[in-house]
C-alpha atoms as a PDB file:
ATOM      1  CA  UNK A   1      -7.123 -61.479  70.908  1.00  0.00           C
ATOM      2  CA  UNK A   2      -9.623 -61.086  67.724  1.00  0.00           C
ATOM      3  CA  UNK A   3      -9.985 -57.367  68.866  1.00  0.00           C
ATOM      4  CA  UNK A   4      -6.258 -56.928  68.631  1.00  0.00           C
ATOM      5  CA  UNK A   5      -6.289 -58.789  65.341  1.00  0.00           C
ATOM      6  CA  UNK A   6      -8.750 -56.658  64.095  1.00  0.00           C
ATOM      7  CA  UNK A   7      -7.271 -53.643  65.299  1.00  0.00           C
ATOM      8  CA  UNK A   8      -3.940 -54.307  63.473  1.00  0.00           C
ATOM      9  CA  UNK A   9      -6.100 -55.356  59.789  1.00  0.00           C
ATOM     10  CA  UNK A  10      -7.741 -52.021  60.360  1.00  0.00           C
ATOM     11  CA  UNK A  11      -3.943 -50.661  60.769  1.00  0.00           C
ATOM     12  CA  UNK A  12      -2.568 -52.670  58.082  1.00  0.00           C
ATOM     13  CA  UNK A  13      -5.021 -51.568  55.122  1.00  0.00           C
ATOM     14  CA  UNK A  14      -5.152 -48.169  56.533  1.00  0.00           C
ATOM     15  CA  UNK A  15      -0.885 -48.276  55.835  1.00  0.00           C
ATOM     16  CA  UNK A  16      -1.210 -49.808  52.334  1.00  0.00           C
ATOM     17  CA  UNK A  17      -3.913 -47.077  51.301  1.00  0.00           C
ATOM     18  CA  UNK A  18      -1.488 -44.611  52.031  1.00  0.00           C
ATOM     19  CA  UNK A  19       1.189 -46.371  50.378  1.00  0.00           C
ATOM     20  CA  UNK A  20      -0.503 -46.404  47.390  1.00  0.00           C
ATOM     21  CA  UNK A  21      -1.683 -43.121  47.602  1.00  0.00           C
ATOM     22  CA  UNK A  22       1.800 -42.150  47.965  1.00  0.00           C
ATOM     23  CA  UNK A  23       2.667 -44.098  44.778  1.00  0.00           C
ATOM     24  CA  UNK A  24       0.796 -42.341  42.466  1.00  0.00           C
ATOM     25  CA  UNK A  25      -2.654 -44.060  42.629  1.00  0.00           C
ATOM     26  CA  UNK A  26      -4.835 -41.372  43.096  1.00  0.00           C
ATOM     27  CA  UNK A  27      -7.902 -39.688  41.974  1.00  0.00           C
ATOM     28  CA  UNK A  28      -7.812 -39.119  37.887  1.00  0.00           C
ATOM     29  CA  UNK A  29      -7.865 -35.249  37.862  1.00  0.00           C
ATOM     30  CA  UNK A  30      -5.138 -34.995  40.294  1.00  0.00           C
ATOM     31  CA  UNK A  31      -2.852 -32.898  38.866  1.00  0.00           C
ATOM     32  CA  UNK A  32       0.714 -30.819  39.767  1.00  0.00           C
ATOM     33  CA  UNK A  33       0.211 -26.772  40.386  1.00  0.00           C
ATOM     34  CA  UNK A  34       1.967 -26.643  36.851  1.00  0.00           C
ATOM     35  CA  UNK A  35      -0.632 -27.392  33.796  1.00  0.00           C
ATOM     36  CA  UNK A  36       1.262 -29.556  31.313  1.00  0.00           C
ATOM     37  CA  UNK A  37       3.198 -30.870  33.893  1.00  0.00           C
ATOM     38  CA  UNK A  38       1.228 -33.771  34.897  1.00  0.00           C
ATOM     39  CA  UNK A  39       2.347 -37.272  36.512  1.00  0.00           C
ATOM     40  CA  UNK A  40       1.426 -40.610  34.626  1.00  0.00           C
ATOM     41  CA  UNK A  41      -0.624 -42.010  37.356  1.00  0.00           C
ATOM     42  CA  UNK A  42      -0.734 -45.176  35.758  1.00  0.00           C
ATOM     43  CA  UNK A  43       3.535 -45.669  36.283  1.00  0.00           C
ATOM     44  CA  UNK A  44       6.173 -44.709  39.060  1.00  0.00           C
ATOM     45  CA  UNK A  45       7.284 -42.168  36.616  1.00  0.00           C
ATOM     46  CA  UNK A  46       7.854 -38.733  37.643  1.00  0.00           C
ATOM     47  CA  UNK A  47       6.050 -35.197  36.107  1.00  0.00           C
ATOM     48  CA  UNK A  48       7.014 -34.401  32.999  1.00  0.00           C
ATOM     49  CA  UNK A  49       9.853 -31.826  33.172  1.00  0.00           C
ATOM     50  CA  UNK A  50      11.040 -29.541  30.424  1.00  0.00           C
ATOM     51  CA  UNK A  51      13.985 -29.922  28.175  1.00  0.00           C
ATOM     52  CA  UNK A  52      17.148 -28.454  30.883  1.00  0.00           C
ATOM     53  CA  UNK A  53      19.049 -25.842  29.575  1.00  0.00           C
ATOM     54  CA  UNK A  54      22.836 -25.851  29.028  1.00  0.00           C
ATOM     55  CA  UNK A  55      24.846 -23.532  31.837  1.00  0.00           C
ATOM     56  CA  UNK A  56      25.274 -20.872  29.277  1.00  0.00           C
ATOM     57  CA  UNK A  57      21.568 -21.091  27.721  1.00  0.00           C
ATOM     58  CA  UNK A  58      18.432 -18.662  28.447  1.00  0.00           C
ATOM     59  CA  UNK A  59      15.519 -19.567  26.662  1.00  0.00           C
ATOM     60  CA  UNK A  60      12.546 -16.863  25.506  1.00  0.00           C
ATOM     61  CA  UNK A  61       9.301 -17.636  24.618  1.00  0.00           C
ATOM     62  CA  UNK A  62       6.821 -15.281  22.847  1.00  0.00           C
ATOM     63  CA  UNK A  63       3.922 -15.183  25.270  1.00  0.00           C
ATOM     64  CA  UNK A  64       1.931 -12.189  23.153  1.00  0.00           C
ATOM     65  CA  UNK A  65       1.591  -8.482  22.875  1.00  0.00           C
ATOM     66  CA  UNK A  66       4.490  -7.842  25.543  1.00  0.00           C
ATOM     67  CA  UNK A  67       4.720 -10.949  27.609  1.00  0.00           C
ATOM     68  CA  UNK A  68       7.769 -13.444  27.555  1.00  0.00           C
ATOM     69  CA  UNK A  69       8.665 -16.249  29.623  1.00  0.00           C
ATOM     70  CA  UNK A  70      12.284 -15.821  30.280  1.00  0.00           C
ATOM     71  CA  UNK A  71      13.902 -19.250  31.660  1.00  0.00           C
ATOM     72  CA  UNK A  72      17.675 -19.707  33.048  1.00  0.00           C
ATOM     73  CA  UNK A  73      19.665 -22.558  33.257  1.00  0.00           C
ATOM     74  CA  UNK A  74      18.594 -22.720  37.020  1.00  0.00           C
ATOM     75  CA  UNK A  75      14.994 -23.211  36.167  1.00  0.00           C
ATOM     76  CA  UNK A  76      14.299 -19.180  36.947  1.00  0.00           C
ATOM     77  CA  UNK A  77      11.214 -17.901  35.350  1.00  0.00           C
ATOM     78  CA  UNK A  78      10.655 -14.634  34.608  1.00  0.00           C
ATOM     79  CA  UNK A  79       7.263 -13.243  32.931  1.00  0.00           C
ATOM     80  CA  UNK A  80       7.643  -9.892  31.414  1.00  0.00           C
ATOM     81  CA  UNK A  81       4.720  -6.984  31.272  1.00  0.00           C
ATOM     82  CA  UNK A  82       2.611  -9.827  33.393  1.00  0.00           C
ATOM     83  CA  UNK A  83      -1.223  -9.188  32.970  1.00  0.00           C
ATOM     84  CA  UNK A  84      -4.682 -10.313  33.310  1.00  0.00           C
ATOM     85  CA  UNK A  85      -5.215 -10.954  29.679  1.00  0.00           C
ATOM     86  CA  UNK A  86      -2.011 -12.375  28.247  1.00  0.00           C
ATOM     87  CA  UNK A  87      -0.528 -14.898  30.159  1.00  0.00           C
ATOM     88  CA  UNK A  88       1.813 -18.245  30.185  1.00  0.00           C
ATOM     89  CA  UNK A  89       0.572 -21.460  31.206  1.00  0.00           C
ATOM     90  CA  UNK A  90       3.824 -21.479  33.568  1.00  0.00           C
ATOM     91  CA  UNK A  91       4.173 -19.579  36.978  1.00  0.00           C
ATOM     92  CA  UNK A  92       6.973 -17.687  36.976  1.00  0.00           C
ATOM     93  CA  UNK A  93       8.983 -16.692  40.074  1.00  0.00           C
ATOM     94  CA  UNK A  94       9.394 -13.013  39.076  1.00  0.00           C
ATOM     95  CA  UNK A  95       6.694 -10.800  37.424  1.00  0.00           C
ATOM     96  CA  UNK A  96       7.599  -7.686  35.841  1.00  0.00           C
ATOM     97  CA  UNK A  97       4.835  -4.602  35.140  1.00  0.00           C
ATOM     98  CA  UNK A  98       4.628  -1.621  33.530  1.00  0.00           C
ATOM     99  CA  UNK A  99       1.879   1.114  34.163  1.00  0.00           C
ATOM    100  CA  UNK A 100       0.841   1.837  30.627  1.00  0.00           C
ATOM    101  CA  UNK A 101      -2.022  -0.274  30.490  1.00  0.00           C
ATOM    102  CA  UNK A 102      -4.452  -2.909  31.942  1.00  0.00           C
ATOM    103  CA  UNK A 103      -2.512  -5.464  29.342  1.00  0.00           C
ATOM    104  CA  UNK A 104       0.877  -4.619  30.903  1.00  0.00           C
ATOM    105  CA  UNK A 105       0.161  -4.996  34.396  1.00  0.00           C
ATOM    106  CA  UNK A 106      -1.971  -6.997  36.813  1.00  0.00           C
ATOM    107  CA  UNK A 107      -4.257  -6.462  39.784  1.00  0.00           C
ATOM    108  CA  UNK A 108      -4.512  -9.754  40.728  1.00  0.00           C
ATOM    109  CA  UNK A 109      -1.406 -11.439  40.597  1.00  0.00           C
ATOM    110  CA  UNK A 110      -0.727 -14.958  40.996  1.00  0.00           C
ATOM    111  CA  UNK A 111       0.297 -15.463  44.702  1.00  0.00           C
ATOM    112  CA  UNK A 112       2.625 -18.180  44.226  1.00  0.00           C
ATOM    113  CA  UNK A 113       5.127 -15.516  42.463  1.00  0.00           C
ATOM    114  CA  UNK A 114       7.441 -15.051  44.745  1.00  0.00           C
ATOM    115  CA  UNK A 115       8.721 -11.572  43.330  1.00  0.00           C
ATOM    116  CA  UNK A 116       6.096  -8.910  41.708  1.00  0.00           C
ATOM    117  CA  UNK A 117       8.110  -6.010  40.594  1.00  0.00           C
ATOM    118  CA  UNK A 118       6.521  -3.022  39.110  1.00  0.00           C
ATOM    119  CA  UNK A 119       8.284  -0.585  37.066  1.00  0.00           C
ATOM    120  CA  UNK A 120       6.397   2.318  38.460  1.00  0.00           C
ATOM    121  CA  UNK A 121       6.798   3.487  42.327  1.00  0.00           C
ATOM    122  CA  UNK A 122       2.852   2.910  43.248  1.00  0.00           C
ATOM    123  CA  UNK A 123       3.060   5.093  46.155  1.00  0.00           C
ATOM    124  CA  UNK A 124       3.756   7.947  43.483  1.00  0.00           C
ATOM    125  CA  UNK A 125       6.813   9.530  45.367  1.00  0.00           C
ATOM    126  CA  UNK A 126       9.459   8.874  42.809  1.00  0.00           C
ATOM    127  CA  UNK A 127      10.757   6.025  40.276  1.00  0.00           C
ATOM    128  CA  UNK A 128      11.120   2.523  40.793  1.00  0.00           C
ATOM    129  CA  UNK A 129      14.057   0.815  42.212  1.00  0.00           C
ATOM    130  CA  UNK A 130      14.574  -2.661  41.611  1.00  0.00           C
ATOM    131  CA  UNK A 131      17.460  -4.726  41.977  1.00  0.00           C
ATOM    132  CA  UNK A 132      16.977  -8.242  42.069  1.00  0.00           C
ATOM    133  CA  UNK A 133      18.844 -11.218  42.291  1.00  0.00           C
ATOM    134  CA  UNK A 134      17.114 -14.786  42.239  1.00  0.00           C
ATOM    135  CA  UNK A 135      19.329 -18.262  41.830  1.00  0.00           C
ATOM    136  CA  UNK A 136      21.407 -17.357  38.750  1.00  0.00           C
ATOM    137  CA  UNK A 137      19.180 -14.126  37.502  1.00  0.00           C
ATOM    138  CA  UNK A 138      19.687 -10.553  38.391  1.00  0.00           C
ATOM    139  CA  UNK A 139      16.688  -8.294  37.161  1.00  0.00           C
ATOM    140  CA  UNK A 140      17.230  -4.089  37.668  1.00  0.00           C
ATOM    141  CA  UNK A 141      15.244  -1.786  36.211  1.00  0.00           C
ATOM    142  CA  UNK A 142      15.812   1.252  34.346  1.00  0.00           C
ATOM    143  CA  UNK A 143      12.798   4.030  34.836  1.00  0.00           C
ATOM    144  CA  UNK A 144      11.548   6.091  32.179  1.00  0.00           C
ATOM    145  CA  UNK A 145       8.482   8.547  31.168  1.00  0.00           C
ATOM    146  CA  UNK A 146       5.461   7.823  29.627  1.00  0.00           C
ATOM    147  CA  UNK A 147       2.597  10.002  28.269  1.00  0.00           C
ATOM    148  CA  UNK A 148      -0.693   9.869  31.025  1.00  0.00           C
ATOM    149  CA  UNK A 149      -4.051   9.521  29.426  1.00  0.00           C
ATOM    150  CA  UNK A 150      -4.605  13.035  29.677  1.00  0.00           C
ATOM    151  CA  UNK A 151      -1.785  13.817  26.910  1.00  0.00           C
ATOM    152  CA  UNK A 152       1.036  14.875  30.796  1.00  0.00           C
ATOM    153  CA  UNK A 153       4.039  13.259  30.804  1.00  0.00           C
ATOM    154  CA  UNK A 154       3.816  11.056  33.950  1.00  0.00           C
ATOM    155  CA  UNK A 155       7.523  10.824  35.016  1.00  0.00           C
ATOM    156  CA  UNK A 156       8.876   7.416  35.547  1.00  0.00           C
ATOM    157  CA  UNK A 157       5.756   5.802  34.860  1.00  0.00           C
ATOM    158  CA  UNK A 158       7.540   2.875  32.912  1.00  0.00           C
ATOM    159  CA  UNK A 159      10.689   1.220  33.039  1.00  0.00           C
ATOM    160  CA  UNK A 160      13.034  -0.902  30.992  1.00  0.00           C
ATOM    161  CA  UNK A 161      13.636  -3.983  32.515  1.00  0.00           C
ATOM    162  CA  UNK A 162      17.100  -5.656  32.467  1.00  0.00           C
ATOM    163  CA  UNK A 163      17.716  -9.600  33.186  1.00  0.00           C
ATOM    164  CA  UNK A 164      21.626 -10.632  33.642  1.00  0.00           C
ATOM    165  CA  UNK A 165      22.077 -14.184  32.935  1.00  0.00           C
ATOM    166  CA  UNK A 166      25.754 -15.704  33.096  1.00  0.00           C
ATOM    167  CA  UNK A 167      27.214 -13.081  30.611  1.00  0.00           C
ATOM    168  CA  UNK A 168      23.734 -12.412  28.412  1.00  0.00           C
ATOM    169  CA  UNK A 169      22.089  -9.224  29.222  1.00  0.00           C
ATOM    170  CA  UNK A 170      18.487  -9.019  28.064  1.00  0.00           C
ATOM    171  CA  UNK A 171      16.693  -5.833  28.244  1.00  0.00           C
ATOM    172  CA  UNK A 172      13.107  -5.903  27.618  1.00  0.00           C
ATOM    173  CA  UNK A 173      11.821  -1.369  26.722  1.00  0.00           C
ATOM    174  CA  UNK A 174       8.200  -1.932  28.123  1.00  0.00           C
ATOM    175  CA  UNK A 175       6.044   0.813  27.050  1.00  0.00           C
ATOM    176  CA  UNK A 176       9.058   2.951  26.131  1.00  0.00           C
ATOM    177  CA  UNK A 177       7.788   6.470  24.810  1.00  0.00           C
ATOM    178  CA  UNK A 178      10.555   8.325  24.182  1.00  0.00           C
ATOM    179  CA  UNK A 179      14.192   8.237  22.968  1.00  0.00           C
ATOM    180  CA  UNK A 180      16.930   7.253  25.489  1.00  0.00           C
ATOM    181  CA  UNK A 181      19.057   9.466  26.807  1.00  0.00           C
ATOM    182  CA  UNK A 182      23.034   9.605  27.760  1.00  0.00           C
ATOM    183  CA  UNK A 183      21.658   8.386  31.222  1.00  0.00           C
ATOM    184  CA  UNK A 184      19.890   5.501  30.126  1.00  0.00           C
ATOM    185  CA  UNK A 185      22.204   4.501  27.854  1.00  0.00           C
ATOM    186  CA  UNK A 186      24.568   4.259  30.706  1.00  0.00           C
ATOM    187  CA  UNK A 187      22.580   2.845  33.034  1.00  0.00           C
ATOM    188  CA  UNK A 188      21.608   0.239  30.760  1.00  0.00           C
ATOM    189  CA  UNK A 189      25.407  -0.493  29.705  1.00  0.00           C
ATOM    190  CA  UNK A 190      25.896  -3.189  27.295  1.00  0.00           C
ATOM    191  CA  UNK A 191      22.603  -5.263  25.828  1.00  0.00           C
ATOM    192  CA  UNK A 192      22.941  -8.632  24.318  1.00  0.00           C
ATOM    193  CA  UNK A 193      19.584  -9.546  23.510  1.00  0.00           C
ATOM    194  CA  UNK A 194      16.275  -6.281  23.097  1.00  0.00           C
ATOM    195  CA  UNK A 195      13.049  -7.015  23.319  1.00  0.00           C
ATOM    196  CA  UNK A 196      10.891  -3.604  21.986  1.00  0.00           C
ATOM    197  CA  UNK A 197       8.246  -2.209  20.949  1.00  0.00           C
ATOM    198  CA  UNK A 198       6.768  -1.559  17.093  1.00  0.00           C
ATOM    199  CA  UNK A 199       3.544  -0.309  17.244  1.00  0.00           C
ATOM    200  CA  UNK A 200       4.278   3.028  16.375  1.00  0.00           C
ATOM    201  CA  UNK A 201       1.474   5.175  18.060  1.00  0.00           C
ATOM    202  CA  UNK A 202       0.982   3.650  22.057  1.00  0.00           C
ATOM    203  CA  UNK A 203       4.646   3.694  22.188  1.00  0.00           C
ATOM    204  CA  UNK A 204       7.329   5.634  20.679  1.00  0.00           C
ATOM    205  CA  UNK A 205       7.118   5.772  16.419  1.00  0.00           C
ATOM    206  CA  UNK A 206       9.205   3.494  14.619  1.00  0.00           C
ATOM    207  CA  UNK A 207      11.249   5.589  13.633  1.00  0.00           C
ATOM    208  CA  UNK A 208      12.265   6.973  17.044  1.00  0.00           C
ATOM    209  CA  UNK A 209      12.035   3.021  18.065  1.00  0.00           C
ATOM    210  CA  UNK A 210      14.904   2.987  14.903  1.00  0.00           C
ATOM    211  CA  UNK A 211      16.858   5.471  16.574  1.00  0.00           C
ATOM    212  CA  UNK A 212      16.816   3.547  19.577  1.00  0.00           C
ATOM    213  CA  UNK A 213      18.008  -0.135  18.087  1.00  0.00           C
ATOM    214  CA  UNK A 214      20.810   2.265  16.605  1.00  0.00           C
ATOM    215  CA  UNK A 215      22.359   3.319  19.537  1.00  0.00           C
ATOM    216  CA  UNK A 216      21.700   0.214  21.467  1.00  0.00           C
ATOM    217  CA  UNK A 217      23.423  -2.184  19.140  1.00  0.00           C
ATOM    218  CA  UNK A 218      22.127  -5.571  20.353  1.00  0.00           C
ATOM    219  CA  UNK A 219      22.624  -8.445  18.252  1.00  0.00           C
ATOM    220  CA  UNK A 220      19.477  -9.821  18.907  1.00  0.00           C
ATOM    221  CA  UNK A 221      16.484  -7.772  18.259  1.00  0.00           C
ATOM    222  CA  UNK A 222      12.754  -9.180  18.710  1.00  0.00           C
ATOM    223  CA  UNK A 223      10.070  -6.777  17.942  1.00  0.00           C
ATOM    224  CA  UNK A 224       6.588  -7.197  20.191  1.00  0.00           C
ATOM    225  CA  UNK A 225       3.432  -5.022  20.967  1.00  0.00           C
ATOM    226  CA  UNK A 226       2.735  -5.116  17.383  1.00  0.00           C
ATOM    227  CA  UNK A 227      -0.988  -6.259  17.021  1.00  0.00           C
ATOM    228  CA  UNK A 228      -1.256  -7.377  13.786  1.00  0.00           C
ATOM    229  CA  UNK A 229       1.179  -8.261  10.574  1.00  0.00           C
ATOM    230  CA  UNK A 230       0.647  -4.535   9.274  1.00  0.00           C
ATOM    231  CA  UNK A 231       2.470  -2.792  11.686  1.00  0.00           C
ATOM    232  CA  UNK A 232       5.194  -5.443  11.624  1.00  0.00           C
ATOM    233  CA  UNK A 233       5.240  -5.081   7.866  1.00  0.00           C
ATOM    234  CA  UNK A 234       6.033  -1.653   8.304  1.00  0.00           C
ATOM    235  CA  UNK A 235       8.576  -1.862  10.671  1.00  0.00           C
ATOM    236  CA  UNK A 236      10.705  -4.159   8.670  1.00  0.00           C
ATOM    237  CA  UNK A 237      10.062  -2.171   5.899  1.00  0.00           C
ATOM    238  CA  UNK A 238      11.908   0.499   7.738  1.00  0.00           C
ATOM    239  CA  UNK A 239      14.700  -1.515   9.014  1.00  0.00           C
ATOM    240  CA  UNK A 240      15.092  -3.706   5.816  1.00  0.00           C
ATOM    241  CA  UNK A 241      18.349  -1.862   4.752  1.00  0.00           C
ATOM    242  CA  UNK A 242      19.848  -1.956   8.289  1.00  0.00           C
ATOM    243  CA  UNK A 243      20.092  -5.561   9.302  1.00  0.00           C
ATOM    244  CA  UNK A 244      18.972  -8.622   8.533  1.00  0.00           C
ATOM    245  CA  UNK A 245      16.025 -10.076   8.975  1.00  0.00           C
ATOM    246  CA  UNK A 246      15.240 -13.894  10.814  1.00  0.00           C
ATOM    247  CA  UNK A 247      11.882 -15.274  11.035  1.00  0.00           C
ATOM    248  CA  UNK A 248      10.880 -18.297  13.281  1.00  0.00           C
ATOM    249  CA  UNK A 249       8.172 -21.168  13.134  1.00  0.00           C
ATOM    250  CA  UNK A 250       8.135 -21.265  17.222  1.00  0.00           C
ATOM    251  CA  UNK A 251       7.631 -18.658  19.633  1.00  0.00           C
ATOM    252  CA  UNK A 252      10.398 -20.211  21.663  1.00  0.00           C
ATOM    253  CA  UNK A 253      13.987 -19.002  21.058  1.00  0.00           C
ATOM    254  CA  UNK A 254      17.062 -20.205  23.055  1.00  0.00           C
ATOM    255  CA  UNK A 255      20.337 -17.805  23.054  1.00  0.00           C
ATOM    256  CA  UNK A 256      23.736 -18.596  24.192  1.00  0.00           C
ATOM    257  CA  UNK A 257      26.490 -15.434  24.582  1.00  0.00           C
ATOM    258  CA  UNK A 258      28.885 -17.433  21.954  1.00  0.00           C
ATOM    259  CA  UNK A 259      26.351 -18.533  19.887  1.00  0.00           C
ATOM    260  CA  UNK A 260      24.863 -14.939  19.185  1.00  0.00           C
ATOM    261  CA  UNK A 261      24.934 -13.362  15.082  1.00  0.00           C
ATOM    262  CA  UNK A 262      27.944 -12.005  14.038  1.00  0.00           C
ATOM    263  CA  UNK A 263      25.969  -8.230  13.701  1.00  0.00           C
ATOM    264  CA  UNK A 264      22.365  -6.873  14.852  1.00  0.00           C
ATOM    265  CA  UNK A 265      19.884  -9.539  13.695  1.00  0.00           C
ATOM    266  CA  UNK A 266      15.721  -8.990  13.791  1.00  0.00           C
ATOM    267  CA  UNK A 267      14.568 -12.190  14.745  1.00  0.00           C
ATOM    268  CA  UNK A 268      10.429 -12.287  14.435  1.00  0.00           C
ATOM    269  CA  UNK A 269       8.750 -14.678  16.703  1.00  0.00           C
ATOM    270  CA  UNK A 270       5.343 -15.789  15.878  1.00  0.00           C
ATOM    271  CA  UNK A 271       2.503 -13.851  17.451  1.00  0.00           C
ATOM    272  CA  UNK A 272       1.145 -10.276  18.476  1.00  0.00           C
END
């Protein structure tokens, strides 16, 4: 009788251990895969989510040089140009890469993304061809040159990226090197929101990159790959006379379709 006794103590602390472990009561640098998204061990609370979007919102954030964190109503993620040196704190589901450079495309990517798409066909027998569609995001790709290290044109070495949210269409131009042409254009079809380019010499000059905003007509424009305030002072310079010009405290911007400017609007999001 006092083994059986024993027995069931043993069993009955053994149960509320786990309970308790279940609760929350664990170890103090336990943490959630997510940084920042960490549950208050000290309450029955849950993690700490982020704000939810509205059905009709997509939010951007301004990772650096040509990374963004695209988010859906959903809870999609999509990282843009994902690389080894510029990075968000958040996992996204999809990574797109371009071939440019080491800082626009990874080696090692995270394996919890569940979709690495690069804009370049690595087996080198033609372009890319990506058509994606993930909860309530569609990402395709549109392939284009770029100039090899040796000064060649390697063909279809980047590609512009499009994401299709509810009605927004986001493209983001990669390492775009030359002007688009009629086939693009169509390919792309219409483009809410354009995420491009200034730097002037890696990429196509601004005043190609000009050309290009022209013909595209988004009314949301957000330069990137600039590395410093000088070349972004000289791209508004250019573009002072051609639309107006928005700049932001946060590198987080959220868009709706009704809610975009009247005409094509620059909007400058801290960073480089």
């Amino acid at each position: 009788m006092q083994d059986a006794t024993t027995s069931w103590n043993s069993l009955r602390i053994g149960l509320i251990a786990l309970l308790a472990a279940w609760l929350g009561v664990m170890p103090a640098n336990a943490q959630s895969d997510e940084p920042g998204c960490r549950p208050d061990m000290a309450s029955l609370r849950l993690p700490i989510q982020r704000v939810n979007l509205a059905k009709d919102e997509v939010r951007l954030t301004f990772v650096g040089h040509a990374t963004f964190l695209i988010e859906t109503p959903a809870g999609v993620k999509v990282a843009t140009d994902y690389n080894d040196y510029v990075r968000s704190t958040v996992t996204p589901d999809i990574a797109t890469m371009n071939k440019a450079h080491s800082t626009h495309n990874s080696r090692n990517p995270d394996p919890a993304i569940k979709r690495v798409l690069p804009g370049w066909d690595p087996t080198g027998t033609g372009a890319a061809r990506h058509d994606v569609t993930m909860g309530d995001l569609r990402v395709r790709n549109v392939p284009t040159n770029i100039r090899s290290y040796s000064g060649s044109t390697d063909f279809d070495g980047n590609s512009i990226f499009i994401f299709e949210i509810g009605e927004l269409c986001i493209a983001h131009l990669g390492h775009l090197h030359h002007p688009l042409e009629p086939g693009h254009l169509r390919a792309l079809g219409r483009v809410d929101v354009v995420l491009f380019p200034v730097d002037g010499s890696y990429t196509l000059d601004q005043e190609g990159m000009l050309e290009v905003l022209k013909t595209l007509q988004a009314r949301v424009m957000i330069p990137m790959h600039f590395f410093g305030g000088g070349t972004l002072s000289r791209f508004l310079g250019r573009s002072q006379d051609l639309w107006p010009v928005e700049r932001r405290d946060q590198p987080v911007l959220t868009v709706t379709k009704a809610g975009l400017p009247a005409r094509p609007t620059v909007i400058v999001l801290p960073g480089h």
